[in-house]
N, C-alpha and C. Protein backbone atom coordinates (compact mmCIF):
# COMPACT_ATOMS: atom_id res chain seq x y z
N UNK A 1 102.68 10.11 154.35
CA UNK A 1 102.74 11.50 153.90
C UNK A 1 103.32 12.37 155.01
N UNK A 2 104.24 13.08 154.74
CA UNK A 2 104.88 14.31 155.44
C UNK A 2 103.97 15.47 155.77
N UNK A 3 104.23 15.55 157.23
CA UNK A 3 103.14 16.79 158.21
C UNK A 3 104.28 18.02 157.37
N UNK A 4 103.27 18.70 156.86
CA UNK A 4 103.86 19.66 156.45
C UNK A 4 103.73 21.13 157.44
N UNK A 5 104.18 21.62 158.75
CA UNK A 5 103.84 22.75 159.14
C UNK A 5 105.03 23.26 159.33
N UNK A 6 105.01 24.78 160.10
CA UNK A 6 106.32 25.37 160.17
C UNK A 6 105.78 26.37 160.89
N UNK A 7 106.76 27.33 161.45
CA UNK A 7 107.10 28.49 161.86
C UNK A 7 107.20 29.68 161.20
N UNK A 8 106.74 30.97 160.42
CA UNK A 8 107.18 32.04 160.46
C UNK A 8 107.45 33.56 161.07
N UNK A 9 108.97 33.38 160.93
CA UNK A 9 109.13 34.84 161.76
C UNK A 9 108.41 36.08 160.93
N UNK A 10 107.76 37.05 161.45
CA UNK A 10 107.37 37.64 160.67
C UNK A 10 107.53 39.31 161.33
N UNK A 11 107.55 39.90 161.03
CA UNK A 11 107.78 41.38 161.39
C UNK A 11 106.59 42.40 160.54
N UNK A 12 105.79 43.20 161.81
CA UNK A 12 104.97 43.79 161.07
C UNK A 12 105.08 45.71 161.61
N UNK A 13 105.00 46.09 160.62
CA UNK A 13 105.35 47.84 161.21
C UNK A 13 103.72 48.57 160.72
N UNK A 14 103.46 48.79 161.73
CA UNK A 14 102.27 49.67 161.84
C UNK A 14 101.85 50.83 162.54
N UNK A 15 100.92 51.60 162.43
CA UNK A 15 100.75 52.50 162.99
C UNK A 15 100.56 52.24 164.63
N UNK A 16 101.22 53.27 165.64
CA UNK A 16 101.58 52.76 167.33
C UNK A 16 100.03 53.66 167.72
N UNK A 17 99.09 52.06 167.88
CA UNK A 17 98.05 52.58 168.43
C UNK A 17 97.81 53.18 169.79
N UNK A 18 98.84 52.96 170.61
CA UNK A 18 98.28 52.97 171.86
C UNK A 18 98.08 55.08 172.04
N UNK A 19 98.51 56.20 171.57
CA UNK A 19 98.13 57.20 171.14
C UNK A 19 97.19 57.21 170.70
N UNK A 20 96.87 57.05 169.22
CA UNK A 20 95.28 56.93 168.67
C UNK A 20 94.64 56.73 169.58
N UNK A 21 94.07 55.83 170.27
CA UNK A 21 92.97 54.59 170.54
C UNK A 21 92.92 55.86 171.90
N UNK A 22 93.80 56.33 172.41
CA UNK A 22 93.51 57.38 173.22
C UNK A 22 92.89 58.09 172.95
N UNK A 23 93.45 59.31 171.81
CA UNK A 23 92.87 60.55 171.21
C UNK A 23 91.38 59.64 170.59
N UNK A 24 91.01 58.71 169.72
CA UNK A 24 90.18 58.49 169.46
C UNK A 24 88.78 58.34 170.80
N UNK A 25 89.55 57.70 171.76
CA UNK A 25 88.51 57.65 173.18
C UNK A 25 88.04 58.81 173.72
N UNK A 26 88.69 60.15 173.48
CA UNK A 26 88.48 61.39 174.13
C UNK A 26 87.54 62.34 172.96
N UNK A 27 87.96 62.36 171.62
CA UNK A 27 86.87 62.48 170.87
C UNK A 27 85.63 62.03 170.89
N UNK A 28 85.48 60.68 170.66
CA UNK A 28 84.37 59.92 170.98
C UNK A 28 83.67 60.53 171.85
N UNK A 29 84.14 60.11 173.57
CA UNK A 29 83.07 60.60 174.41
C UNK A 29 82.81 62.14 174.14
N UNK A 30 83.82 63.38 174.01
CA UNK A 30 83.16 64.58 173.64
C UNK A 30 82.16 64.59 172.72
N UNK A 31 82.65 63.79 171.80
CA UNK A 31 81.07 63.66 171.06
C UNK A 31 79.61 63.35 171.51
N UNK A 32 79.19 62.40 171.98
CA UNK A 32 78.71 61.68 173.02
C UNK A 32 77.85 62.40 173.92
N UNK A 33 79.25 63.04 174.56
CA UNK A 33 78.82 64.52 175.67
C UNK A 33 78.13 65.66 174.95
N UNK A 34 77.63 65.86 173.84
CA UNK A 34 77.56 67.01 173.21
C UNK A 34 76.18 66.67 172.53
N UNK A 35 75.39 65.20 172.43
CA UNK A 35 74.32 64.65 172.28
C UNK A 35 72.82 65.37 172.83
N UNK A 36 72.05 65.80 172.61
CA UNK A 36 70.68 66.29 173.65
C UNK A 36 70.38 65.23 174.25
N UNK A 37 69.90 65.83 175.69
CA UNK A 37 69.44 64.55 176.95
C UNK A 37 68.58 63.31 176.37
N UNK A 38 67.28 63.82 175.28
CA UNK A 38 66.10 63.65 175.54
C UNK A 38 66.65 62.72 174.13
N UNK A 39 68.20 61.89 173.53
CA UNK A 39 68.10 60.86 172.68
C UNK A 39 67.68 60.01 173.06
N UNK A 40 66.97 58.67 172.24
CA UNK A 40 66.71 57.26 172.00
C UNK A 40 67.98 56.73 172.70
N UNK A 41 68.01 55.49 173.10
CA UNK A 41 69.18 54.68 172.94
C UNK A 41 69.48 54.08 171.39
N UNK A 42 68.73 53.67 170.75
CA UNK A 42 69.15 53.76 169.49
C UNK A 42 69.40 54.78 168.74
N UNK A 43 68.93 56.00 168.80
CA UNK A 43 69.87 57.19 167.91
C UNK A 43 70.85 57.43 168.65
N UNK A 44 71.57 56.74 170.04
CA UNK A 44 72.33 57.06 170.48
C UNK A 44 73.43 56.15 170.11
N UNK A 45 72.76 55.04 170.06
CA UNK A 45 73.86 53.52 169.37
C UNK A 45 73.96 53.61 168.03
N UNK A 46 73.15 54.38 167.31
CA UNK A 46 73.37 54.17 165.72
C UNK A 46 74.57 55.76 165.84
N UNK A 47 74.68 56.77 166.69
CA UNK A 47 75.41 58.00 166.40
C UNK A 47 76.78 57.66 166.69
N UNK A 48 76.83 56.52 167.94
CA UNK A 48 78.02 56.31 168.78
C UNK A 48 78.38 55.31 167.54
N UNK A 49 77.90 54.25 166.66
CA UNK A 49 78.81 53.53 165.99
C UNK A 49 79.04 54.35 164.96
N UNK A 50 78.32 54.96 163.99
CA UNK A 50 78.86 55.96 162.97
C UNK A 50 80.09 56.93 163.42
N UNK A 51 79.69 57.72 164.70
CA UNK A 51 80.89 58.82 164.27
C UNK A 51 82.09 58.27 165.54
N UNK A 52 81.76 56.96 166.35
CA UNK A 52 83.32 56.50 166.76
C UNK A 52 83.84 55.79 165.68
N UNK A 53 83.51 55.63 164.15
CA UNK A 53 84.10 54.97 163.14
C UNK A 53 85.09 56.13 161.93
N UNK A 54 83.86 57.17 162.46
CA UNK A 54 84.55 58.67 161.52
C UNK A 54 85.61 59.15 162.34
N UNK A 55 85.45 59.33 163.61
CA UNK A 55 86.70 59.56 163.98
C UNK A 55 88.14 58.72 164.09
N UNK A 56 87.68 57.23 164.21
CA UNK A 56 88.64 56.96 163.73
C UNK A 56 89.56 56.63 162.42
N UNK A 57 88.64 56.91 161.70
CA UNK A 57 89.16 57.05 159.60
C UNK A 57 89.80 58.36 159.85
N UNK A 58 89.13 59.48 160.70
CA UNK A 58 90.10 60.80 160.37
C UNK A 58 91.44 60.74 161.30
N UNK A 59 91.31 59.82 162.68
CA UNK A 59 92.45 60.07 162.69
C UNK A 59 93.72 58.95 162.60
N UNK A 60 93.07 57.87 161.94
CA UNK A 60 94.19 57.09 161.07
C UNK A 60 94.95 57.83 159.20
N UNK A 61 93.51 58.48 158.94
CA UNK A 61 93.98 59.21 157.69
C UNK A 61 95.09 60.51 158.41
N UNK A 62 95.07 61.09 159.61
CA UNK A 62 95.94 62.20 160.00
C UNK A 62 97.53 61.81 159.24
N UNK A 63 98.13 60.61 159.93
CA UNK A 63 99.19 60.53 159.90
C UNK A 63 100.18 61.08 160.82
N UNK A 64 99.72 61.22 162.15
CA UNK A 64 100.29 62.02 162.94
C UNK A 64 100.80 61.53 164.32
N UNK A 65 100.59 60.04 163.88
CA UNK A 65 101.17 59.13 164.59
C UNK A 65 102.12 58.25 164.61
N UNK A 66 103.40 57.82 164.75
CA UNK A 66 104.31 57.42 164.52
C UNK A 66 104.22 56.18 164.96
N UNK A 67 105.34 55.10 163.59
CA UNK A 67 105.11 53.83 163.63
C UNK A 67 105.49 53.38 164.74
N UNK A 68 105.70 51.91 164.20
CA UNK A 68 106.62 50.60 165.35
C UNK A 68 106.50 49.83 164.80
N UNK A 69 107.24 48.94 165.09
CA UNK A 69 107.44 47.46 164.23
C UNK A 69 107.76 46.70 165.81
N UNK A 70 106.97 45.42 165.12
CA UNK A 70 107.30 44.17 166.16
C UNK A 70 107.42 43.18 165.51
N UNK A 71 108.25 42.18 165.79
CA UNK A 71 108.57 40.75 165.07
C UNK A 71 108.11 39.68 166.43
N UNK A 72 107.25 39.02 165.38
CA UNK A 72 106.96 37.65 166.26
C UNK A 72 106.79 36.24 165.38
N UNK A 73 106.37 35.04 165.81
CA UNK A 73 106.25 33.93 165.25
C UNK A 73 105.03 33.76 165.11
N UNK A 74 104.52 33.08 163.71
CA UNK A 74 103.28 32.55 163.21
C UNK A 74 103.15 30.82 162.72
N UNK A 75 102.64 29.93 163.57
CA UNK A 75 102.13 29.11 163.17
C UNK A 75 101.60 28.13 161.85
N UNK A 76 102.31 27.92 160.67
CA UNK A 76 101.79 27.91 159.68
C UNK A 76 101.67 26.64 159.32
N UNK A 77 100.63 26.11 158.38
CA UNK A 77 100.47 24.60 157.84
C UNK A 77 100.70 24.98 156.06
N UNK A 78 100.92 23.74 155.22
CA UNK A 78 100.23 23.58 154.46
C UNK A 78 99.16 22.81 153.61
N UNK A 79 98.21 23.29 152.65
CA UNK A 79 97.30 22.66 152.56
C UNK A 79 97.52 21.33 151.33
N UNK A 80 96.17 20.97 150.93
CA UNK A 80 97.01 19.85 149.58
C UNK A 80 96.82 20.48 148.90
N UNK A 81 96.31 21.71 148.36
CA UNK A 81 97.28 22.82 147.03
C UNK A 81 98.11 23.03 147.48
N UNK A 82 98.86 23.11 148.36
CA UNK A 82 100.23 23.71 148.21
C UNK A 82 100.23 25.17 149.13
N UNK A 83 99.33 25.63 149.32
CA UNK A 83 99.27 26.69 149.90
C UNK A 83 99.50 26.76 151.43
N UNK A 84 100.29 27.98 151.23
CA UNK A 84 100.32 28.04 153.25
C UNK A 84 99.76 29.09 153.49
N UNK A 85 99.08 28.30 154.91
CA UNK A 85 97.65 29.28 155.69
C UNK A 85 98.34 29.48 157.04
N UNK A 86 98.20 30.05 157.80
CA UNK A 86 98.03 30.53 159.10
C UNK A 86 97.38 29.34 160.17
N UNK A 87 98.18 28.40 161.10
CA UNK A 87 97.70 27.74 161.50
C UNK A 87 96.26 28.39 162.62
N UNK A 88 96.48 29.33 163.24
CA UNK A 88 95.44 29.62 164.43
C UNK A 88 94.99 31.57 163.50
N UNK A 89 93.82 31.62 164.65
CA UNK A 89 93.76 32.81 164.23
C UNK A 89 95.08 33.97 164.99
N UNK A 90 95.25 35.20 164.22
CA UNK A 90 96.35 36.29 164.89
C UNK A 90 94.87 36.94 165.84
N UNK A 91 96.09 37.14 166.83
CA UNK A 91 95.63 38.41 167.93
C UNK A 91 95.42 39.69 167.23
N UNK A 92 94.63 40.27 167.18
CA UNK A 92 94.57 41.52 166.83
C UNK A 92 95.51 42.44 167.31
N UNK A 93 96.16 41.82 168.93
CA UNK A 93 97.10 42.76 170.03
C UNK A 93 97.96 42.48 169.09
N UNK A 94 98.67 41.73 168.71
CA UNK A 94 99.63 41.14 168.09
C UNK A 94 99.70 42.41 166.77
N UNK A 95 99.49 42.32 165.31
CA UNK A 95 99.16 43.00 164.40
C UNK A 95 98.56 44.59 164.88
N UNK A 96 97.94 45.29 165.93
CA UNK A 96 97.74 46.62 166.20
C UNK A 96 98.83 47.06 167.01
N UNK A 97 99.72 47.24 166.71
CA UNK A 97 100.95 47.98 167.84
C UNK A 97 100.18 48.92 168.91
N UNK A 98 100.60 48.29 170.01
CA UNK A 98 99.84 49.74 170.82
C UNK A 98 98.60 49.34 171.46
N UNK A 99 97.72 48.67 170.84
CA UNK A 99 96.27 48.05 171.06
C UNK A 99 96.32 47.62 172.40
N UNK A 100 97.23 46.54 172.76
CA UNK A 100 97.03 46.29 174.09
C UNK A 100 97.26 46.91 175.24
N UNK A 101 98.59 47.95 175.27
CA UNK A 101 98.83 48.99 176.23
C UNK A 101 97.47 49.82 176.46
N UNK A 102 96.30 49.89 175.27
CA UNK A 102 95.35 51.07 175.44
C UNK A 102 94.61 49.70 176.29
N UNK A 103 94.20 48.67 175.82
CA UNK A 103 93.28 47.97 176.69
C UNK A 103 94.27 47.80 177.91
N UNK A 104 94.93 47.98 178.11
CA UNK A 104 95.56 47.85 179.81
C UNK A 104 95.63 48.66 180.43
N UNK A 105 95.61 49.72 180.08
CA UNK A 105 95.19 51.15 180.96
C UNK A 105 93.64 51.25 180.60
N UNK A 106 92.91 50.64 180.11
CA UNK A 106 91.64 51.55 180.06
C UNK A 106 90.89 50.08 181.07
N UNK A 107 91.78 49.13 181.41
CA UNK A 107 91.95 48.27 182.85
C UNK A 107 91.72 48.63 183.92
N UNK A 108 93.03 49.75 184.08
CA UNK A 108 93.26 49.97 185.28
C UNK A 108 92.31 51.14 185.35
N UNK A 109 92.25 52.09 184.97
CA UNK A 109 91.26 53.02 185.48
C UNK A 109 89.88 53.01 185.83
């Protein structure tokens, strides 16, 4: 039986996180900062995952960020239906334009 795998080039255009993931980091902590002294760590972990999730729905819903597209190669098999899967898992860096420039400066500082 024939190894069935392959290569696809694939090109994906998405929103250029490395802006967001900024503005979203500076919201956040103002938020954060704006908390009374005398919180829980858990009303502080249940506030910090709720509204670093609201801010970022409002400012992916903005639209006020401009795309990018990147083309790269994907790994692919197929199965015995016939179907083709994704040999490995994707990087998230890969698929979030931008994502990794924000984790590489939020590196260095």
């Amino acid at each position: 039986e024939e190894d069935r795998t392959g290569t696809v080039k694939v090109k994906v255009t998405n929103t250029d996180f490395s802006l967001l993931m900024s503005d979203w980091a500076d919201e956040t902590i103002m938020a954060v900062a704006a908390m009374p002294e005398d919180t829980s760590l858990e009303e502080f972990n249940e506030f910090l995952l709720k509204k670093s999730g609201e801010i970022l729905s409002d400012l992916l819903a903005s639209n006020k960020y401009k795309s990018a597209s990147r083309t790269f190669e994907v790994a692919v098999y197929e199965t015995e239906d016939g179907e083709w899967k994704i040999a490995s898992g994707l990087d998230p860096n890969t698929v979030l334009i931008g994502l990794d420039d924000f984790s590489n400066a939020l590196r260095m500082s």
